[in-house]
PDB file of N, CA and C in Angstrom:
ATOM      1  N   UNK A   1      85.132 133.998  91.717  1.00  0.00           N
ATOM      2  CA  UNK A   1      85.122 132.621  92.183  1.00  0.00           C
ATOM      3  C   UNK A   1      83.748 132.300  92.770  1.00  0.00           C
ATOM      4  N   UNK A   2      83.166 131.106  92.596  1.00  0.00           N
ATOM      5  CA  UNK A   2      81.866 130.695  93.003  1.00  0.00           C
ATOM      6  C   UNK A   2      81.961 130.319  94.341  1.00  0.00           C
ATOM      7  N   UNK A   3      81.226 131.210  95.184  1.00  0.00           N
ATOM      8  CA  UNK A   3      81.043 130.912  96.403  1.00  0.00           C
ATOM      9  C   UNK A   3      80.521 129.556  97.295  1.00  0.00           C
ATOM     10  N   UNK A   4      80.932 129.059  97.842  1.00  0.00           N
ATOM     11  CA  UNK A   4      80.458 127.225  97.950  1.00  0.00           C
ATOM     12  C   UNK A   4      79.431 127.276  98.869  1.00  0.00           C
ATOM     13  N   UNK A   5      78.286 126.692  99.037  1.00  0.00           N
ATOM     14  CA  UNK A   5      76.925 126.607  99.819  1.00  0.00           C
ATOM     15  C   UNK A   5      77.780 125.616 100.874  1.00  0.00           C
ATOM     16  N   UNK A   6      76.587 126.032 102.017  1.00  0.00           N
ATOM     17  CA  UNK A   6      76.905 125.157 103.382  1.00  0.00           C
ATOM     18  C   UNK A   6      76.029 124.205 103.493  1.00  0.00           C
ATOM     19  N   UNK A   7      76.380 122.607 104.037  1.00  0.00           N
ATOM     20  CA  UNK A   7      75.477 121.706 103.608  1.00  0.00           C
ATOM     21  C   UNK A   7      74.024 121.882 104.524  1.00  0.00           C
ATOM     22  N   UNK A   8      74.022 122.655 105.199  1.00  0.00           N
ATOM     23  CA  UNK A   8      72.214 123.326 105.236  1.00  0.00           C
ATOM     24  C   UNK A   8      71.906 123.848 103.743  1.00  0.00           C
ATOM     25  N   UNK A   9      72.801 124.737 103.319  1.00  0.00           N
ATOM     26  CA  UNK A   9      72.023 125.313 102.132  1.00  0.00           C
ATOM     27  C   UNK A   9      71.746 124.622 101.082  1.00  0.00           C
ATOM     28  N   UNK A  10      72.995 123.343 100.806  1.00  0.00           N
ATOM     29  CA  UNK A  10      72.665 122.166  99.806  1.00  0.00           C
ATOM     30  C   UNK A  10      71.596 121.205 100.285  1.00  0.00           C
ATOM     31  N   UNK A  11      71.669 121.103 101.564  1.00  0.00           N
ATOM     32  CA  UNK A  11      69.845 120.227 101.723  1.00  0.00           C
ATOM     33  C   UNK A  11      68.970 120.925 101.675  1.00  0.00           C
ATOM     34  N   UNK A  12      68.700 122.147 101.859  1.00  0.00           N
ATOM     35  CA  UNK A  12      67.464 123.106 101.486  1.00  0.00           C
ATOM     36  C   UNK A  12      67.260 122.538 100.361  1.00  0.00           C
ATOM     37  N   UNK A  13      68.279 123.363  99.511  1.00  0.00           N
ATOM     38  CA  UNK A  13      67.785 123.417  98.059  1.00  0.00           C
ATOM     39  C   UNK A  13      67.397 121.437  97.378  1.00  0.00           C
ATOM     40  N   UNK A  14      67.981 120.226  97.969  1.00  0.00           N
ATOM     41  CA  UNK A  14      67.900 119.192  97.634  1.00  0.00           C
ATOM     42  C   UNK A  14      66.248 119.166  97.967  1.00  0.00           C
ATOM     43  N   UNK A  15      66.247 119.427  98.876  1.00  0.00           N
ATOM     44  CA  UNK A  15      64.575 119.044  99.382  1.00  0.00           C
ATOM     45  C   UNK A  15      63.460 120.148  98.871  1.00  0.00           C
ATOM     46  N   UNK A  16      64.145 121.144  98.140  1.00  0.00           N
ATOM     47  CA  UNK A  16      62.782 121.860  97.392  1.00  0.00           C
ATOM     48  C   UNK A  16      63.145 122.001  96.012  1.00  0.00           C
ATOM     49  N   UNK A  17      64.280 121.755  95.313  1.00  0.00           N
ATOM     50  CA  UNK A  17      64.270 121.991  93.665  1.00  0.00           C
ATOM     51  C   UNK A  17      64.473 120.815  93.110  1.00  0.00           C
ATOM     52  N   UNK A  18      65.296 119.633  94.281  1.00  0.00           N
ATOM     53  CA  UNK A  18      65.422 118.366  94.191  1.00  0.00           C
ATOM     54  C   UNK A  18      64.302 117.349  93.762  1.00  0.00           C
ATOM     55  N   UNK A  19      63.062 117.767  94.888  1.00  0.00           N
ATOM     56  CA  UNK A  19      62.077 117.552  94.498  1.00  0.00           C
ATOM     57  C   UNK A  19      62.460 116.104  95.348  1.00  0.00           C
ATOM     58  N   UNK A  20      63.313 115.856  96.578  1.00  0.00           N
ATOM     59  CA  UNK A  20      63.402 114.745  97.308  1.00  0.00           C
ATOM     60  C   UNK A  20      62.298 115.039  98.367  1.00  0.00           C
ATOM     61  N   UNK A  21      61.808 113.938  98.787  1.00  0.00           N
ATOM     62  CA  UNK A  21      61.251 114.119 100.285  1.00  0.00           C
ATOM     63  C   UNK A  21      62.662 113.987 101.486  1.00  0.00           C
ATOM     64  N   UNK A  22      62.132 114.281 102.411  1.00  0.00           N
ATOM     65  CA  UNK A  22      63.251 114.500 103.785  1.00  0.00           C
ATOM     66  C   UNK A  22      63.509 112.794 103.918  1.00  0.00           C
ATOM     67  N   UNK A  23      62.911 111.998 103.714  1.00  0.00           N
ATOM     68  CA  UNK A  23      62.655 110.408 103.776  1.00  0.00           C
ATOM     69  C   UNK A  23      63.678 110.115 102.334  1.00  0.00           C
ATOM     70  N   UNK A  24      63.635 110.088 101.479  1.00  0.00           N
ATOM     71  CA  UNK A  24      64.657 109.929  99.885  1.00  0.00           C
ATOM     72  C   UNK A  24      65.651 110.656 100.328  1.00  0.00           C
ATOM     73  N   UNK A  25      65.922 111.734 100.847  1.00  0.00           N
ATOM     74  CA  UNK A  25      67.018 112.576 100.983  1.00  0.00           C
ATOM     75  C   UNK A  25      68.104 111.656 101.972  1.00  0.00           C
ATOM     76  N   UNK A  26      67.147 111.402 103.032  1.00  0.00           N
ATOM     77  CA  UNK A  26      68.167 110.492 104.200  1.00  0.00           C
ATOM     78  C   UNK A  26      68.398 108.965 103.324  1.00  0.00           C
ATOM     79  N   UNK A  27      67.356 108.401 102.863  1.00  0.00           N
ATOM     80  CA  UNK A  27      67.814 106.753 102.170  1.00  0.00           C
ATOM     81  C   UNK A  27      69.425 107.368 101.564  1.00  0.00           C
ATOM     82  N   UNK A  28      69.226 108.215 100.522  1.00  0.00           N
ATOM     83  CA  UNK A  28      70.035 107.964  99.553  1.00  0.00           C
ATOM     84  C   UNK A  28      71.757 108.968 100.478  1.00  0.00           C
ATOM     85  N   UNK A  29      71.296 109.567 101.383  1.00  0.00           N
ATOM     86  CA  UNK A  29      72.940 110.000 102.675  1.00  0.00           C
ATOM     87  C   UNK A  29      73.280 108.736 103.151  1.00  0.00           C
ATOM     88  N   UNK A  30      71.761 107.756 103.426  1.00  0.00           N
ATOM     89  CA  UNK A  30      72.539 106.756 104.348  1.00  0.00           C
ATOM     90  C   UNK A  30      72.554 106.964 105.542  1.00  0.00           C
ATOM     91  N   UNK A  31      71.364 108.156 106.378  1.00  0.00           N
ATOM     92  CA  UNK A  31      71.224 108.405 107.681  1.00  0.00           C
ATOM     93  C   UNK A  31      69.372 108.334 107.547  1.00  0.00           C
ATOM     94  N   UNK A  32      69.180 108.452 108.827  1.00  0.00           N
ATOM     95  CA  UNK A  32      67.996 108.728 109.871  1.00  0.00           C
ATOM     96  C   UNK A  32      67.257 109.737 109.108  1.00  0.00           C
ATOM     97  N   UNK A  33      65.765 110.143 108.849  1.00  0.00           N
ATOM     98  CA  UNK A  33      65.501 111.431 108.595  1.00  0.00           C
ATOM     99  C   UNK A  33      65.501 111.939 109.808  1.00  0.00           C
ATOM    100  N   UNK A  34      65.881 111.921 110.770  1.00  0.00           N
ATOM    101  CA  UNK A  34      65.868 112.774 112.090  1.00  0.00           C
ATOM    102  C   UNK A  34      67.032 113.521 112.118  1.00  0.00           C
ATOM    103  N   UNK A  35      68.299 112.782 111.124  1.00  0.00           N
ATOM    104  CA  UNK A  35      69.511 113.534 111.070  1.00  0.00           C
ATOM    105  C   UNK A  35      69.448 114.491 109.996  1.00  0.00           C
ATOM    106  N   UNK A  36      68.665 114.471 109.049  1.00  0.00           N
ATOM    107  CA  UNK A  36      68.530 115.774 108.098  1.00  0.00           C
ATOM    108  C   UNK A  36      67.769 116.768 108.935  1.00  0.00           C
ATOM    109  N   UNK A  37      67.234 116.641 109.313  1.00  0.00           N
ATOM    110  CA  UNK A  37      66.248 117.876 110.548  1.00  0.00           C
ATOM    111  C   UNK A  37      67.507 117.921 110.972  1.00  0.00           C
ATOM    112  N   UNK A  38      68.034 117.519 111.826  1.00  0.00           N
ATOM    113  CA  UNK A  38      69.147 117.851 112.416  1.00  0.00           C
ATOM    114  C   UNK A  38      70.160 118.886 111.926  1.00  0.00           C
ATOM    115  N   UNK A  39      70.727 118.233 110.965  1.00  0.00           N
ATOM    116  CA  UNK A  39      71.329 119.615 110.527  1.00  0.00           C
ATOM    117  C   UNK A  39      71.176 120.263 109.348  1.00  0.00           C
ATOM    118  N   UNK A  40      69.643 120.659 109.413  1.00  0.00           N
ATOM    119  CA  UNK A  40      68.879 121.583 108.874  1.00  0.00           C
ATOM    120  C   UNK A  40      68.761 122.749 109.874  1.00  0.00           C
ATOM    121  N   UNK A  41      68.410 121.963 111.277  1.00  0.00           N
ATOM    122  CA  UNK A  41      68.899 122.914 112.892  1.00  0.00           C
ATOM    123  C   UNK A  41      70.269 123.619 112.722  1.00  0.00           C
ATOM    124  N   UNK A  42      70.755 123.144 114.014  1.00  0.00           N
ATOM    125  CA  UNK A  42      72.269 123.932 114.101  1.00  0.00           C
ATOM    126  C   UNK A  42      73.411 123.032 113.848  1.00  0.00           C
ATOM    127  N   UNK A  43      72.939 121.595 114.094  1.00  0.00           N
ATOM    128  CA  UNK A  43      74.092 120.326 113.888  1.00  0.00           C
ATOM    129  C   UNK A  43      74.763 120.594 112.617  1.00  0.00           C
ATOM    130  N   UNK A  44      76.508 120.002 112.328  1.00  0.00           N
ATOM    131  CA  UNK A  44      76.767 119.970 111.295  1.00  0.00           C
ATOM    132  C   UNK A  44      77.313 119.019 110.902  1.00  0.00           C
ATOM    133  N   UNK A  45      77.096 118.180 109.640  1.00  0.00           N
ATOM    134  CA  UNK A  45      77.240 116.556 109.192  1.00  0.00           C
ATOM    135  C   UNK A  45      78.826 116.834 109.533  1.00  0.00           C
ATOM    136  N   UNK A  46      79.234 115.520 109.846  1.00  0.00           N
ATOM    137  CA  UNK A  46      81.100 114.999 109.713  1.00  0.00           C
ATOM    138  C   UNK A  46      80.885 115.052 107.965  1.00  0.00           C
ATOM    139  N   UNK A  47      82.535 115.274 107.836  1.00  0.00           N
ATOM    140  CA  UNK A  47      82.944 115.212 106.687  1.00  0.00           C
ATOM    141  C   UNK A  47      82.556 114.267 105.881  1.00  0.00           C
ATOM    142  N   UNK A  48      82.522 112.777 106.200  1.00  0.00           N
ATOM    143  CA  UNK A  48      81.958 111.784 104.925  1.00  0.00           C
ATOM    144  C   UNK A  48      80.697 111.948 104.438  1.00  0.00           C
ATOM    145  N   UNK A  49      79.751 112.405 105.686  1.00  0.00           N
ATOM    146  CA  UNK A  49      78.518 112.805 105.097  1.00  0.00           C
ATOM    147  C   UNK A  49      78.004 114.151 104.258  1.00  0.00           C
ATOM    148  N   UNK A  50      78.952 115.216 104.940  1.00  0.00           N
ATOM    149  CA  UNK A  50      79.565 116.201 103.871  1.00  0.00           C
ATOM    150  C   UNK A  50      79.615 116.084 102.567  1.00  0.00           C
ATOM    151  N   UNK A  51      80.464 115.340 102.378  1.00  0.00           N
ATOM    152  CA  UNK A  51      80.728 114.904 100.952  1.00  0.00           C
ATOM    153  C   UNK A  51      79.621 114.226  99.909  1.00  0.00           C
ATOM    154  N   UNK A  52      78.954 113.441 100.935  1.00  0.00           N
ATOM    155  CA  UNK A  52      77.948 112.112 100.517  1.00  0.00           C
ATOM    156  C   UNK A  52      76.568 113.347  99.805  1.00  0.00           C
ATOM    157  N   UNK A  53      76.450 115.023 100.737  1.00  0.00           N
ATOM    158  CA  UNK A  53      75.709 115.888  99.997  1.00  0.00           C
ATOM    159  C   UNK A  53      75.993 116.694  99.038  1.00  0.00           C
ATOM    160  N   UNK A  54      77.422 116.879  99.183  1.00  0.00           N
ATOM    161  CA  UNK A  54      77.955 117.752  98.041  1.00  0.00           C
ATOM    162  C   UNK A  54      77.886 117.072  97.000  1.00  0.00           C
ATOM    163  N   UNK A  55      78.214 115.785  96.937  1.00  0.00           N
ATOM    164  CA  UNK A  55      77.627 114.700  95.886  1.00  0.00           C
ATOM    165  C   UNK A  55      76.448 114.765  95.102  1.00  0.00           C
ATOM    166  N   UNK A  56      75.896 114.335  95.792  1.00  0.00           N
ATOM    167  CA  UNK A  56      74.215 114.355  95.447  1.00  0.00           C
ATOM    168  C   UNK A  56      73.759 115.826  95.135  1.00  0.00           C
ATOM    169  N   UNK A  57      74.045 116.870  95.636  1.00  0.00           N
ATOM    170  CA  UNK A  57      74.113 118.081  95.514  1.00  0.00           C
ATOM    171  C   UNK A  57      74.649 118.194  94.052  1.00  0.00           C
ATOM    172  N   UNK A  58      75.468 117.879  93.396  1.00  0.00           N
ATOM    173  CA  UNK A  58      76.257 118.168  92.113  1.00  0.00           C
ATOM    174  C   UNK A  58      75.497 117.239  91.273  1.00  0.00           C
ATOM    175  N   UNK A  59      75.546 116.233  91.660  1.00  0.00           N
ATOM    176  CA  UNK A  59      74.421 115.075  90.451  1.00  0.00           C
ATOM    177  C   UNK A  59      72.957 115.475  89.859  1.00  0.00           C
ATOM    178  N   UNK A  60      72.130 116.271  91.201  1.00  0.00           N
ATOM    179  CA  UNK A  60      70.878 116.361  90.829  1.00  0.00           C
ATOM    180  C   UNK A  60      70.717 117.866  90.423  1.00  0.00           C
ATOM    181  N   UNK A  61      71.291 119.044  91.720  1.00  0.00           N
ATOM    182  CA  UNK A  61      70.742 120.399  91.424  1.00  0.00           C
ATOM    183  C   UNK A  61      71.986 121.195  90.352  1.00  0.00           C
ATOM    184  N   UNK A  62      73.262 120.875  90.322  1.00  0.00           N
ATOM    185  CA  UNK A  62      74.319 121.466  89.533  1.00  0.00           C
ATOM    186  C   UNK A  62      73.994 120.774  87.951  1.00  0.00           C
ATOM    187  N   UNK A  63      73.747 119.613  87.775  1.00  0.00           N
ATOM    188  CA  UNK A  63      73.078 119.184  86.172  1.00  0.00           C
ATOM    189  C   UNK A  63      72.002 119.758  85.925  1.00  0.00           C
ATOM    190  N   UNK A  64      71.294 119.610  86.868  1.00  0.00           N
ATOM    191  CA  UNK A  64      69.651 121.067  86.178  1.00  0.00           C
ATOM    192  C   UNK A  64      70.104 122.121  85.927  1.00  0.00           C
ATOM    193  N   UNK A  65      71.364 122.717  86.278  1.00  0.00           N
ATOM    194  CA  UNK A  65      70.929 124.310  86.381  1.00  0.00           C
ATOM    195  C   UNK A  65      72.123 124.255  84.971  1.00  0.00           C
ATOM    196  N   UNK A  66      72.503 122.737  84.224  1.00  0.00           N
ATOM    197  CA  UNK A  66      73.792 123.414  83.237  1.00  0.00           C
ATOM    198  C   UNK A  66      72.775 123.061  81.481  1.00  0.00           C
TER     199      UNK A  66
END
């Protein structure tokens, strides 16, 4: 079974294979770039925003890699 990334590890990878800046990354969540630093730290998004990366997470880095 495929082990599921934690949404630190899906914004890592959004912001370096994504090829988003930390600025595109927050437009397109719909938050602050102060809140991607954030929980890039120790913070961890609520669930809608959760989702809003696992999203974007599956659209941009899960279609490159198929």
């Amino acid at each position: 079974m495929k082990e599921r990334k934690t949404p630190k590890e899906m914004i890592k990878e959004l912001l370096e294979k994504g090829e988003l800046t930390m600025q595109e990354l927050a437009k397109k969540l719909g938050v602050a770039p102060s809140q991607i630093t954030r929980w890039l730290g120790s913070a961890e998004p609520r669930l809608a925003h959760f989702r809003k990366i696992e999203e974007l997470y599956n659209e941009i880095i899960t279609k490159e890699a198929v």
